[in-house]
Protein backbone atom coordinates (compact mmCIF):
# COMPACT_ATOMS: atom_id res chain seq x y z
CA UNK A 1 0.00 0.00 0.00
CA UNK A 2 0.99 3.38 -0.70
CA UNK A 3 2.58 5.20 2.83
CA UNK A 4 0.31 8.72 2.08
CA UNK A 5 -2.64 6.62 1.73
CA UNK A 6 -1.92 4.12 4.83
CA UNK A 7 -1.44 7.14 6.42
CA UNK A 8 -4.74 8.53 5.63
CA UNK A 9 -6.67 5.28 6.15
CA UNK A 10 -5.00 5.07 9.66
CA UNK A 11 -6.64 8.31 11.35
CA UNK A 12 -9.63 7.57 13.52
CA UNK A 13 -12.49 9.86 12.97
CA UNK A 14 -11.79 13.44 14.25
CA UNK A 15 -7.89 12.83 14.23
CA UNK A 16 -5.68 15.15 12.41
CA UNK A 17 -2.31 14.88 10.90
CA UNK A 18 -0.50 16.67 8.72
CA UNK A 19 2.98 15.80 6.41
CA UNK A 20 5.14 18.35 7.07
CA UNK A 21 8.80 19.62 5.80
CA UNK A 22 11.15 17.93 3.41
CA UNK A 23 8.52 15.52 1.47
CA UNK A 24 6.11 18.39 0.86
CA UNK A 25 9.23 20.68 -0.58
CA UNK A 26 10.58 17.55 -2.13
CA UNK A 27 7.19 17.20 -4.09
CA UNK A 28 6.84 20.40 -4.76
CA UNK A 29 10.55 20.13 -6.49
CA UNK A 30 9.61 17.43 -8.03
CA UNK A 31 12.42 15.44 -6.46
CA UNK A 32 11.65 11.71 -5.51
CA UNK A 33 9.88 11.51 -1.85
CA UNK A 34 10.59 8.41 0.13
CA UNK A 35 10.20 8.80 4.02
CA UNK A 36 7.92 11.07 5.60
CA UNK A 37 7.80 13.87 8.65
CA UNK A 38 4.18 13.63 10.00
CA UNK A 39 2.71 16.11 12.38
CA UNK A 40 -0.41 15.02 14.72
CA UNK A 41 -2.63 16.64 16.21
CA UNK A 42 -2.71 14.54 19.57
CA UNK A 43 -0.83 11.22 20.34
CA UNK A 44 1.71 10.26 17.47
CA UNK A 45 2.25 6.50 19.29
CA UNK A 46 -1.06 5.50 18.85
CA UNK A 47 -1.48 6.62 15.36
CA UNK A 48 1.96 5.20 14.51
CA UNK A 49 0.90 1.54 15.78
CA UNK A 50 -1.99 1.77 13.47
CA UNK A 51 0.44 2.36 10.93
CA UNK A 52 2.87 -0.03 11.64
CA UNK A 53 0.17 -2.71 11.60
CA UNK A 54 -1.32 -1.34 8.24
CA UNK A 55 2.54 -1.35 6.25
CA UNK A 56 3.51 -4.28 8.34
CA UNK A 57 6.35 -2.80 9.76
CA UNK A 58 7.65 -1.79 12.97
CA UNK A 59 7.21 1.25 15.51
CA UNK A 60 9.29 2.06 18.74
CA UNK A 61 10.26 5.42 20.10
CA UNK A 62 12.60 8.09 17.96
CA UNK A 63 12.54 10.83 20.80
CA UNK A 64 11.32 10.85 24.03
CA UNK A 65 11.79 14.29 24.11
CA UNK A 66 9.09 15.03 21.53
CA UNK A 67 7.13 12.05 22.07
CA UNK A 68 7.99 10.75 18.55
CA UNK A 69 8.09 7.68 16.74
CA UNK A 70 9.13 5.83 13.85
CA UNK A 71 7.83 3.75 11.74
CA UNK A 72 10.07 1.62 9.50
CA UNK A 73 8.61 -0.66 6.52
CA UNK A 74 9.50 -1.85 3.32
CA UNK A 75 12.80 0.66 3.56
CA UNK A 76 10.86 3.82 4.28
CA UNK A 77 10.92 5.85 7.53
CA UNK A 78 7.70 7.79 8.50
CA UNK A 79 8.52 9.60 11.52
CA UNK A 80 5.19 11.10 13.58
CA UNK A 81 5.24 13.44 16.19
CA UNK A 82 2.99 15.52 18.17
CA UNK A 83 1.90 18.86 17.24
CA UNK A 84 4.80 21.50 18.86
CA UNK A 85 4.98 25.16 20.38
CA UNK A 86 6.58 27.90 18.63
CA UNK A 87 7.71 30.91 18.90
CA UNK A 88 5.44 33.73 19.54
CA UNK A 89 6.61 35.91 16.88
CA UNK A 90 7.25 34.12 13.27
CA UNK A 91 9.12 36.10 10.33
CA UNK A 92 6.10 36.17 8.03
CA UNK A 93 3.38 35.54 10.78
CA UNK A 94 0.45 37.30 9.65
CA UNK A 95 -1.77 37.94 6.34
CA UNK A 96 0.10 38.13 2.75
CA UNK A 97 -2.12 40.52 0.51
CA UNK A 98 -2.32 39.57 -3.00
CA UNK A 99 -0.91 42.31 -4.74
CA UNK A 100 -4.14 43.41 -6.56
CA UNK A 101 -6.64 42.66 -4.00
CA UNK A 102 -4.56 42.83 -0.58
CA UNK A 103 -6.32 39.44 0.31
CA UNK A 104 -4.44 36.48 1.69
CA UNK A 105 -3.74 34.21 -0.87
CA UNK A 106 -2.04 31.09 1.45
CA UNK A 107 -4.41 28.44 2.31
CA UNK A 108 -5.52 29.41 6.11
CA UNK A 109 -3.90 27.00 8.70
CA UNK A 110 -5.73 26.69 12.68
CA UNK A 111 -3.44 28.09 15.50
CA UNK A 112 -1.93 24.91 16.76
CA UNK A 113 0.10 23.86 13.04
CA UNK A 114 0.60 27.20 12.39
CA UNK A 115 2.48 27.63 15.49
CA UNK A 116 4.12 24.44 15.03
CA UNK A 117 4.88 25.02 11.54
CA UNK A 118 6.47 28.89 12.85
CA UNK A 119 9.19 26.64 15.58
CA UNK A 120 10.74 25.49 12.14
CA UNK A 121 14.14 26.17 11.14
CA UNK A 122 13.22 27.63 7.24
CA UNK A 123 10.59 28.53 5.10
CA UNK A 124 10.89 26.15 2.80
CA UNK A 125 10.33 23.44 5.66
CA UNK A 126 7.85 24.97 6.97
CA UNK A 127 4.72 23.63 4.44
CA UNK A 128 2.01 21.46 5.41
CA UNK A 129 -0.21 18.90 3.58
CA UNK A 130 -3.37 17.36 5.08
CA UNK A 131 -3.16 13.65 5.94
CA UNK A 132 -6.34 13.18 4.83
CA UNK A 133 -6.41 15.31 1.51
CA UNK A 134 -6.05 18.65 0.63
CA UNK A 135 -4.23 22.15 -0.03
CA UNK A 136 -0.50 22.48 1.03
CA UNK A 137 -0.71 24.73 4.29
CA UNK A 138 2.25 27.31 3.56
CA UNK A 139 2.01 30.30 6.76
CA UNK A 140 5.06 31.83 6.34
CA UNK A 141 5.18 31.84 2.42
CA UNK A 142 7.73 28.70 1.73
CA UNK A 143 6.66 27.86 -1.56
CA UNK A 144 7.01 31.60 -2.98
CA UNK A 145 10.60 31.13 -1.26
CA UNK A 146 11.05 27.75 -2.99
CA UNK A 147 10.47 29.54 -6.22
CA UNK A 148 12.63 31.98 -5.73
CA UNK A 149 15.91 30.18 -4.71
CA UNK A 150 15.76 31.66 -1.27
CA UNK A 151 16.37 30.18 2.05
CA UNK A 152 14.57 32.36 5.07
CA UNK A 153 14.49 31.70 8.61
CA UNK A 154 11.14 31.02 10.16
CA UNK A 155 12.22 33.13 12.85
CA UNK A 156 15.13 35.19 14.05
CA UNK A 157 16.06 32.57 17.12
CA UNK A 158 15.36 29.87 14.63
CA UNK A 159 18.97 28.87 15.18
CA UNK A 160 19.23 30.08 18.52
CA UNK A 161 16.83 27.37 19.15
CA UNK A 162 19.00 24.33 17.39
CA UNK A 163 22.30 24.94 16.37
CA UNK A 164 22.45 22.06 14.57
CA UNK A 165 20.08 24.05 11.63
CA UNK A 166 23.53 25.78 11.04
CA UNK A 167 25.19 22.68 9.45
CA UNK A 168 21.49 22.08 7.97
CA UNK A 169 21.49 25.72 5.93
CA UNK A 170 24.81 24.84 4.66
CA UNK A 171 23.44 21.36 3.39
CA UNK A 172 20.39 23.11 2.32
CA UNK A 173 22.26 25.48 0.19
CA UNK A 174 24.49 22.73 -1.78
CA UNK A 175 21.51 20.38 -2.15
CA UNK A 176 18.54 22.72 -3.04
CA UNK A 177 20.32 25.27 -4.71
CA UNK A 178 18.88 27.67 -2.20
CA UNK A 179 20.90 30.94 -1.54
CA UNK A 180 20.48 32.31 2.44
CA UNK A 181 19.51 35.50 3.38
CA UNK A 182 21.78 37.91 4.83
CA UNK A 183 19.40 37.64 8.23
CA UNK A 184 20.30 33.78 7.82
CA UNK A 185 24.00 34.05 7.63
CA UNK A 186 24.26 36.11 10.61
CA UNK A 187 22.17 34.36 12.48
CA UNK A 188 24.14 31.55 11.27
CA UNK A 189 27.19 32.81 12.52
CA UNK A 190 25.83 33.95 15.94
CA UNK A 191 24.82 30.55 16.20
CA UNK A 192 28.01 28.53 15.69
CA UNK A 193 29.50 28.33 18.79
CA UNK A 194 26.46 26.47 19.89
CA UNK A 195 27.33 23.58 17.88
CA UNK A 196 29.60 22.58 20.67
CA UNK A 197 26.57 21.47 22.85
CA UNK A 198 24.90 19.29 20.17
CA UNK A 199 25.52 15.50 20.18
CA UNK A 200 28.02 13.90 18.42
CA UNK A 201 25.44 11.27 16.71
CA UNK A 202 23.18 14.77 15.53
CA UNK A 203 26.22 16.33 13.95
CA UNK A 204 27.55 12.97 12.70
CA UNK A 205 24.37 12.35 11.05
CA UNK A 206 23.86 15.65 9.51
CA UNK A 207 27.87 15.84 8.09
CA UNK A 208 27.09 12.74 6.70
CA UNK A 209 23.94 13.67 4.77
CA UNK A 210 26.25 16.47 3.17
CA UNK A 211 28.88 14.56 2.20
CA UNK A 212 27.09 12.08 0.47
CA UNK A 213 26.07 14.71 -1.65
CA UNK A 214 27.79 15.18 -5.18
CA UNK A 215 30.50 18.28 -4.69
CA UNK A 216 30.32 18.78 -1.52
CA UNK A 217 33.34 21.60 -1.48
CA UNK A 218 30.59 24.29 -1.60
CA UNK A 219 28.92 23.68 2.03
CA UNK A 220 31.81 23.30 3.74
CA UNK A 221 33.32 26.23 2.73
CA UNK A 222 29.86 27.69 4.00
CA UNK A 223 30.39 25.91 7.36
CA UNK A 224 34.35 27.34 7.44
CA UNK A 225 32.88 30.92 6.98
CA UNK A 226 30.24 30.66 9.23
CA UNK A 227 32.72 29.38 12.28
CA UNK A 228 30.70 26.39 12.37
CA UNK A 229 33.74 24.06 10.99
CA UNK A 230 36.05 25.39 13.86
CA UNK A 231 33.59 23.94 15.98
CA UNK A 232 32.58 20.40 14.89
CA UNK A 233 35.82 19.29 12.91
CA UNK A 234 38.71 21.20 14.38
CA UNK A 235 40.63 19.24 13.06
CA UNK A 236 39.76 20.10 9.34
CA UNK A 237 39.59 23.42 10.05
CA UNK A 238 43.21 23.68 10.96
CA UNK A 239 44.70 22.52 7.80
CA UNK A 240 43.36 25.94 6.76
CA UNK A 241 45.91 27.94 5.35
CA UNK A 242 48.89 25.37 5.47
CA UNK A 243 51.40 25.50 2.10
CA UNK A 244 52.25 22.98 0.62
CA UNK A 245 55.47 22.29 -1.93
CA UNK A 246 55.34 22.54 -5.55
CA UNK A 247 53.72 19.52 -5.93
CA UNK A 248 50.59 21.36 -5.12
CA UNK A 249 48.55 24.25 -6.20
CA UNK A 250 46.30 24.17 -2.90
CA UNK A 251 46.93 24.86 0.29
CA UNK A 252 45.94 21.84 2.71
CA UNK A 253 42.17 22.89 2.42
CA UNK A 254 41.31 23.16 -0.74
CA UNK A 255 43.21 20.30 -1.54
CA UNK A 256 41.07 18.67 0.32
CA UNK A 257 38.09 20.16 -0.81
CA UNK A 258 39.17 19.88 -4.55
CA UNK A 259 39.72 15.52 -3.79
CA UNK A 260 36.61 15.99 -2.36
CA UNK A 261 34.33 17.06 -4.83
CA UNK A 262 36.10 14.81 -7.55
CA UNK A 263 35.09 11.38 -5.62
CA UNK A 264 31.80 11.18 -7.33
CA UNK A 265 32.96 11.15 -11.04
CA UNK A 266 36.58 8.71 -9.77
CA UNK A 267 33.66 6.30 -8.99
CA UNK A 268 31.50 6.48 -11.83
CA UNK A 269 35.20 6.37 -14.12
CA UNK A 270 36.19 2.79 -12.19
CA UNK A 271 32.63 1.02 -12.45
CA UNK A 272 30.42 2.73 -9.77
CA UNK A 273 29.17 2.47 -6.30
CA UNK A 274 28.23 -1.20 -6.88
CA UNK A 275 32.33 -1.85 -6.15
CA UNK A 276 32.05 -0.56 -2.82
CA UNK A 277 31.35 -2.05 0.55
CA UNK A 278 27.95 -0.62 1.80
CA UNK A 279 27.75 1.99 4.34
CA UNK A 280 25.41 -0.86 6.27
CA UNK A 281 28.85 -2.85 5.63
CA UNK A 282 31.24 -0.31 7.08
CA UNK A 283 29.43 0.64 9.90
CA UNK A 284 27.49 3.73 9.20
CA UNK A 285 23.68 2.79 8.21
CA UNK A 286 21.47 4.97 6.31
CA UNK A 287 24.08 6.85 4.70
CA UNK A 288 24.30 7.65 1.07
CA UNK A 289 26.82 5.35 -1.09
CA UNK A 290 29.78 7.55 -1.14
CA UNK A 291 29.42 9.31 1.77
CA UNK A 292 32.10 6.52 3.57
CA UNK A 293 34.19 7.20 1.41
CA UNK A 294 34.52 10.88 0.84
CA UNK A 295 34.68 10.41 4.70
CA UNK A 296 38.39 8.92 4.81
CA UNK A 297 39.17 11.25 1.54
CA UNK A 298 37.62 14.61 4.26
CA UNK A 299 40.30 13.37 6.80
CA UNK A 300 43.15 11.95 4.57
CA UNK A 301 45.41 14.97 5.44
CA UNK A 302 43.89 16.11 8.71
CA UNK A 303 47.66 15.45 10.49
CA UNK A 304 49.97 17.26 7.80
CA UNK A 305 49.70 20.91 10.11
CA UNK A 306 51.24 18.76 12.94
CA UNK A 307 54.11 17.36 11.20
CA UNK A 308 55.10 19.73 9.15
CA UNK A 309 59.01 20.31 8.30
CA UNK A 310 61.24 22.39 6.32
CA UNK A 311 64.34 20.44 5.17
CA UNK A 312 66.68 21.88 2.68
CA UNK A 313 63.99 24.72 1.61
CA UNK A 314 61.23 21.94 1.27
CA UNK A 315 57.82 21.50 2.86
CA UNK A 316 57.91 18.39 4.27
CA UNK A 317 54.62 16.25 5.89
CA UNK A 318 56.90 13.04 7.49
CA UNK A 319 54.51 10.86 8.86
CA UNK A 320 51.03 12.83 8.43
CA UNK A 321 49.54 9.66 7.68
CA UNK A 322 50.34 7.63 10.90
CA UNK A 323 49.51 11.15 12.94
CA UNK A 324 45.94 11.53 10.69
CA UNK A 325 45.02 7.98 11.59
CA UNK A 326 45.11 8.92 15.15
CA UNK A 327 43.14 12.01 14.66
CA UNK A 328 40.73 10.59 12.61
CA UNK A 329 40.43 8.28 15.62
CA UNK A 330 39.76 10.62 17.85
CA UNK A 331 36.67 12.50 15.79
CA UNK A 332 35.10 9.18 15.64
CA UNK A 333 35.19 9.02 19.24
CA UNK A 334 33.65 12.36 19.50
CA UNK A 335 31.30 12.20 16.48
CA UNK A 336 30.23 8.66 18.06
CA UNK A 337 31.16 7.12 14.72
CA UNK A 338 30.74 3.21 15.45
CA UNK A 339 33.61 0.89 16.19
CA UNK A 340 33.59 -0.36 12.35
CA UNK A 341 33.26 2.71 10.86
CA UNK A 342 36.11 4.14 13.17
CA UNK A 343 37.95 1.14 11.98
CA UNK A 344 37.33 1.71 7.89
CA UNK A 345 38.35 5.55 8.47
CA UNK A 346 41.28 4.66 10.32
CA UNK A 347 42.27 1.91 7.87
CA UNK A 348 42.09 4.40 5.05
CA UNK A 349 43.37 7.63 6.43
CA UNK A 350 46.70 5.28 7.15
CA UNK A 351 47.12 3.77 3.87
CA UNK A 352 46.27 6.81 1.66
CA UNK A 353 49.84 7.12 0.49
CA UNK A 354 50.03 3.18 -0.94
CA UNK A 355 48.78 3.39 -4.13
CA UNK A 356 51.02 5.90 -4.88
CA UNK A 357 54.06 4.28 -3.81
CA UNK A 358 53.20 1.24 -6.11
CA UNK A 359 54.14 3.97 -8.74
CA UNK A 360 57.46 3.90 -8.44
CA UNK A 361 57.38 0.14 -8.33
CA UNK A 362 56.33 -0.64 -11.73
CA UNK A 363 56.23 -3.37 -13.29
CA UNK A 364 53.75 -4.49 -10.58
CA UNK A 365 54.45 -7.99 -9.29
CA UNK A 366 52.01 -10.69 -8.62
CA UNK A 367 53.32 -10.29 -5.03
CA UNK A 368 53.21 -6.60 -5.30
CA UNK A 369 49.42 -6.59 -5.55
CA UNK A 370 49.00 -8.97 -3.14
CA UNK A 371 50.95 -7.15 -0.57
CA UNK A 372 49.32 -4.01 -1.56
CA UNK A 373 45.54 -5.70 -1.11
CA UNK A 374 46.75 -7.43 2.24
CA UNK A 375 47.77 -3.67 3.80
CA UNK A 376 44.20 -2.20 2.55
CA UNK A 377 41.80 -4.96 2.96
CA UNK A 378 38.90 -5.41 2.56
CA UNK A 379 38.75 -1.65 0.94
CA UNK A 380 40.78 -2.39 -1.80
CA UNK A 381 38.35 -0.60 -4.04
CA UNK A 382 37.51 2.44 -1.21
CA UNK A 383 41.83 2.73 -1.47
CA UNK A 384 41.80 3.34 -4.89
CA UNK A 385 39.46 6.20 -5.57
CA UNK A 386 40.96 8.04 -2.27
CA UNK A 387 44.34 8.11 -4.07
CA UNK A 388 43.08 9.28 -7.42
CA UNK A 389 41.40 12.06 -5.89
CA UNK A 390 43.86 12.96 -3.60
CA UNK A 391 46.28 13.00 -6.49
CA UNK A 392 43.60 14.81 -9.17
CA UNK A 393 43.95 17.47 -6.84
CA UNK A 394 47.61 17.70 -6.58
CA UNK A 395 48.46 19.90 -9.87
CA UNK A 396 51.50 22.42 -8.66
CA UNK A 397 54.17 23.75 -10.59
CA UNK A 398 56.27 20.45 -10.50
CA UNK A 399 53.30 17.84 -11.11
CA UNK A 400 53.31 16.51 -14.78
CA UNK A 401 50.12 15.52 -16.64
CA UNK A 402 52.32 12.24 -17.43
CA UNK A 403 52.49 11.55 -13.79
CA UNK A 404 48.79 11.87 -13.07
CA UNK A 405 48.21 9.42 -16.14
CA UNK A 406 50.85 6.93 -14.89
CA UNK A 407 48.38 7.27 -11.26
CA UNK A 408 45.21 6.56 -13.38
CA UNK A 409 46.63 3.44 -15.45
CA UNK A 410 48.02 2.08 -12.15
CA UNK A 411 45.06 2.19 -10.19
CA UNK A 412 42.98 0.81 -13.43
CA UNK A 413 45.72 -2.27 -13.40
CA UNK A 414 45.20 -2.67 -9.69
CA UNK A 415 41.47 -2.86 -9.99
CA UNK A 416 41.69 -5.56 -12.50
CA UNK A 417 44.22 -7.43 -10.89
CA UNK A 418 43.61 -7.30 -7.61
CA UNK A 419 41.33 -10.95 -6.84
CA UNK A 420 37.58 -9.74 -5.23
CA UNK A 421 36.70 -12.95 -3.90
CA UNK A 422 38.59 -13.71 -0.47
CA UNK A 423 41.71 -15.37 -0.55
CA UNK A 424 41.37 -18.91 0.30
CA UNK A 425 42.63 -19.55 4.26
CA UNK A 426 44.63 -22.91 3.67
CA UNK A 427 45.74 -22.94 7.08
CA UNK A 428 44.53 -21.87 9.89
CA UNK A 429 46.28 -20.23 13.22
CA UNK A 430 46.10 -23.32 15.26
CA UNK A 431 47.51 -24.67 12.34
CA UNK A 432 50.44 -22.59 12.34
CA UNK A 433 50.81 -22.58 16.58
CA UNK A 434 51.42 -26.72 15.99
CA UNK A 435 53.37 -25.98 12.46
CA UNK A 436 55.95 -23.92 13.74
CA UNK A 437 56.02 -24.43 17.56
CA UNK A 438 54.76 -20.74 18.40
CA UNK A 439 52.66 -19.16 20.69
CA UNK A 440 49.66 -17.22 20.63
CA UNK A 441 51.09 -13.74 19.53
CA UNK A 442 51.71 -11.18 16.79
CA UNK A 443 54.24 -14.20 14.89
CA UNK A 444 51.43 -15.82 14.23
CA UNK A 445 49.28 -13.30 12.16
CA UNK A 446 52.09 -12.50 10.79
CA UNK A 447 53.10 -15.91 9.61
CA UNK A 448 49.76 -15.86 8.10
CA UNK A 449 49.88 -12.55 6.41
CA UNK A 450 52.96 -13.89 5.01
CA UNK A 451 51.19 -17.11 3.39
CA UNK A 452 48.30 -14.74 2.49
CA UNK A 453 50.36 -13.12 -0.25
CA UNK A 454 51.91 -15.86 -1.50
CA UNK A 455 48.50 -17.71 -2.07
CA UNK A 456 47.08 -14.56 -3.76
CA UNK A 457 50.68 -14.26 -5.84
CA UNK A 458 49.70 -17.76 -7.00
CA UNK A 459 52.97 -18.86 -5.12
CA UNK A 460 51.40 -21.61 -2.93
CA UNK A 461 47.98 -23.52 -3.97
CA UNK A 462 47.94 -26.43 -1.33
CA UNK A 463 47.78 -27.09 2.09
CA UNK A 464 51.17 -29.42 1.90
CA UNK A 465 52.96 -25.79 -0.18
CA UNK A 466 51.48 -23.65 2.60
CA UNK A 467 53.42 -25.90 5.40
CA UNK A 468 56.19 -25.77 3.31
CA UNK A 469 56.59 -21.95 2.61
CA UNK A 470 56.04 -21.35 6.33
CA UNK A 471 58.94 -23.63 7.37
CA UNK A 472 61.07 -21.90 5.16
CA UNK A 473 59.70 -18.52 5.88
CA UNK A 474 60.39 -19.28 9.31
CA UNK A 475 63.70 -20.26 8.97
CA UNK A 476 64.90 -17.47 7.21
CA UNK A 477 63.18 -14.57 8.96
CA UNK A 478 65.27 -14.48 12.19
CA UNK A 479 65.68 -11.56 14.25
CA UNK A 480 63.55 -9.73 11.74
CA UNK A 481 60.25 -11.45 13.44
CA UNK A 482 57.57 -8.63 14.30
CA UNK A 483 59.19 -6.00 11.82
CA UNK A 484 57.11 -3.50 10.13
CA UNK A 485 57.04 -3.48 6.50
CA UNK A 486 59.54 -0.61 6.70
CA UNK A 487 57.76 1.58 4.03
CA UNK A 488 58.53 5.14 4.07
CA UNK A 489 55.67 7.48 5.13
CA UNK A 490 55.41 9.94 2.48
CA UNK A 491 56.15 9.64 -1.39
CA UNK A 492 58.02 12.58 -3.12
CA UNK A 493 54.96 14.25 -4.76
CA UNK A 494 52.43 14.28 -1.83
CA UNK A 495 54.46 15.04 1.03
């Protein structure tokens, strides 16, 4: 059954409800509506049980601050919550004369949505369509804003209210096209420092939703300007400013930006989103597809302003991978980013620099590529279009157009020969404990790490050649047992 019309057949007689916000601008875009913002008049549990029931899907609380729920079916969200106060004085409140006639032209709306409807954050969110049937309810003149291009605060303390509608406008803006006010931007700004008291989850949440946006350069510039980024991502917000060497024609933050805004079309070049692990996968449900990604590429560089080095008259960035990784640690924690996700970020933010060592390395080996999926798995694919991006927007004075085509063939030869299935385990780590008289410890993964790449290198296809190779393996390796891989942590041109 259609949700709209479940929705309708679910009020009881005299019950009102009303859809409200981003499905009725959405439809009046024309842009594809999917889950749903309800507003009742009156108990939103009860009505979303009915609901539930009627879709077959499931209801439990969203906020027990507002006395919401959600109900989830059939991959749609319809989230219902009681009618709420707003403020007494609304930008807009009161009658809009038709310019001929001086009659109100908007479709009248009773006291209780209309004062919900005015404790919105914008116009454009703040339209109303009957449940049941009927005219869109638009108090504060939304859909003439809509038309217009403008975004306009329902309110001057619409911000004051929820900071988080700061990070929203600048999401707004990028998505919809919609240019703010002047009485938006400085409320904006006045605002900003109140970011600091909003959850972690609300401000992951709402990052996310921008940055699963194509080109998403343009909002957080916004954010940057508004003092908002200073506040939620520090740490992005001081690579601000920081030089780079010739390699580069950005500073640290546009870089950034630039790799940013490039990760949509990197994907669609290699094969598209269907290559890469699922946000559900990674750890960070309900996201768009690339939002995981251009994740890792937003942090890829966040520890370059705390290694930085001049040696010989050259900007040097020693380490900023190892020193991200623990940063980008650290705004997971904060952001409440889940343990997998935290992981994935982590992963990537550290191996950024790989692909583009395997440059100087060609002719790739068999064993090259293996070694090269082992240090990046299972994002072999995520690995791939961070470095392209990364080095798409790394075009100084001493970067060639040869080099950047050398990057593109290389990660095009990794993709295709690079294995996607798992490589087969033909021993296991009890196996090895008995094989080679160890211990539970590091040797061990390591000793199987080591076996990993020669099975993927097409070295060793048999259990009896996988006892074999880690006898001699284990001969040979000495005092060298639980040494890094000893790669350098920084390649000429991205330093």
């Amino acid at each position: 059954m259609d949700v709209r019309a479940a929705l309708a057949a679910s009020l009881e007689p005299g019950e009102r409800a009303w859809v409200v916000g981003g499905a009725v601008r959405d439809g009046l875009l024309g842009r594809e509506v999917r889950d749903l913002d309800v507003a009742v008049d009156g108990a939103a549990e009860a009505l979303g049980r009915r609901l539930a029931d009627r879709l077959g899907g499931a209801v439990f609380t969203y906020s027990e601050r507002f006395a919401a729920v959600r109900v989830v079916a059939g991959g749609v969200h319809v989230d219902l919550s009681p009618l709420r106060p707003g403020p007494g004085s609304p930008v807009g409140a009161g009658a809009v004369p038709d310019a001929a006639s001086g009659a109100d032209t908007r479709p009248a709306a009773d006291a209780s949505l209309a004062t919900d409807l005015a404790g919105r954050d914008f116009t454009v969110d703040a339209m109303a369509e009957p449940a049941a049937g009927g005219e869109v309810v638009d108090p504060l003149g939304g859909r003439d804003d809509l038309a217009a291009g403008r975004l306009r605060l329902c309110a001057p303390g619409a911000l004051d209210d929820d900071a988080l509608r700061v990070l929203r406008l600048a999401r707004l803006e990028l998505e919809l096209g919609l240019v703010p006010d002047e009485d938006a931007l400085t409320a904006a700004r006045r605002a900003a420092p109140r970011l600091a008291a909003v959850s972690g989850e609300r401000l992951r949440d709402e990052l996310t939703a921008t940055l699963g946006l194509p080109r998403p350069s343009g909002a957080l510039r916004r954010l940057a300007d508004l003092g908002a980024l200073a506040v939620v991502l520090p740490e992005l917000d001081g690579v601000r400013g920081v030089t780079q060497n010739p390699y580069h024609h950005h500073d640290v933050f546009d870089h950034t930006l630039e790799g940013l805004d490039y990760v949509h079309g990197v994907v669609a070049q290699l094969g598209g989103a269907r290559f890469l692990a699922t946000p559900e996968e990674v750890g960070l449900p309900g996201a768009g597809p690339l939002a995981p990604v251009a994740w890792a590429l937003l942090l890829h560089d966040v520890g370059k302003p705390i290694v930085k080095r001049e040696e010989d008259g050259r900007i040097m960035f020693w380490h900023h991978d190892e020193v991200g990784r623990g940063m980008t640690l650290v705004v997971a924690d904060r952001l409440r980013m889940s343990r997998r996700f935290a992981h994935f970020l982590g992963l990537l933010v550290r191996q950024h620099l790989r692909l583009g060592f395997l440059v100087r390395e060609q002719p790739l080996t068999r064993r090259a590529l293996a070694r090269y999926r082992r240090d990046v798995s299972p994002y072999v694919f995520e690995s791939v279009v961070i470095s392209l991006c990364d080095r798409l927007a790394t075009r100084g004075d001493k970067t060639s157009l040869k080099s950047i085509a050398r990057h593109y063939r290389l990660a095009r030869d990794v993709w295709s020969g690079v294995a996607k299935a798992p490589v087969p385990r033909l021993l296991s780590g009890d196996d090895v404990i008995e094989l080679l008289g160890l211990e539970p410890g590091p040797a061990v993964g390591q000793a199987l790490d080591a076996l990993e790449e020669e099975v993927e290198a097409g070295e060793v296809t048999d259990a009896d050649g996988a006892r074999a190779f880690l006898r001699a393996w284990w001969s040979t390796r000495g005092t060298e047992a639980g040494a890094g891989d000893g790669r350098p942590s920084a390649s000429p041109e991205v330093r």
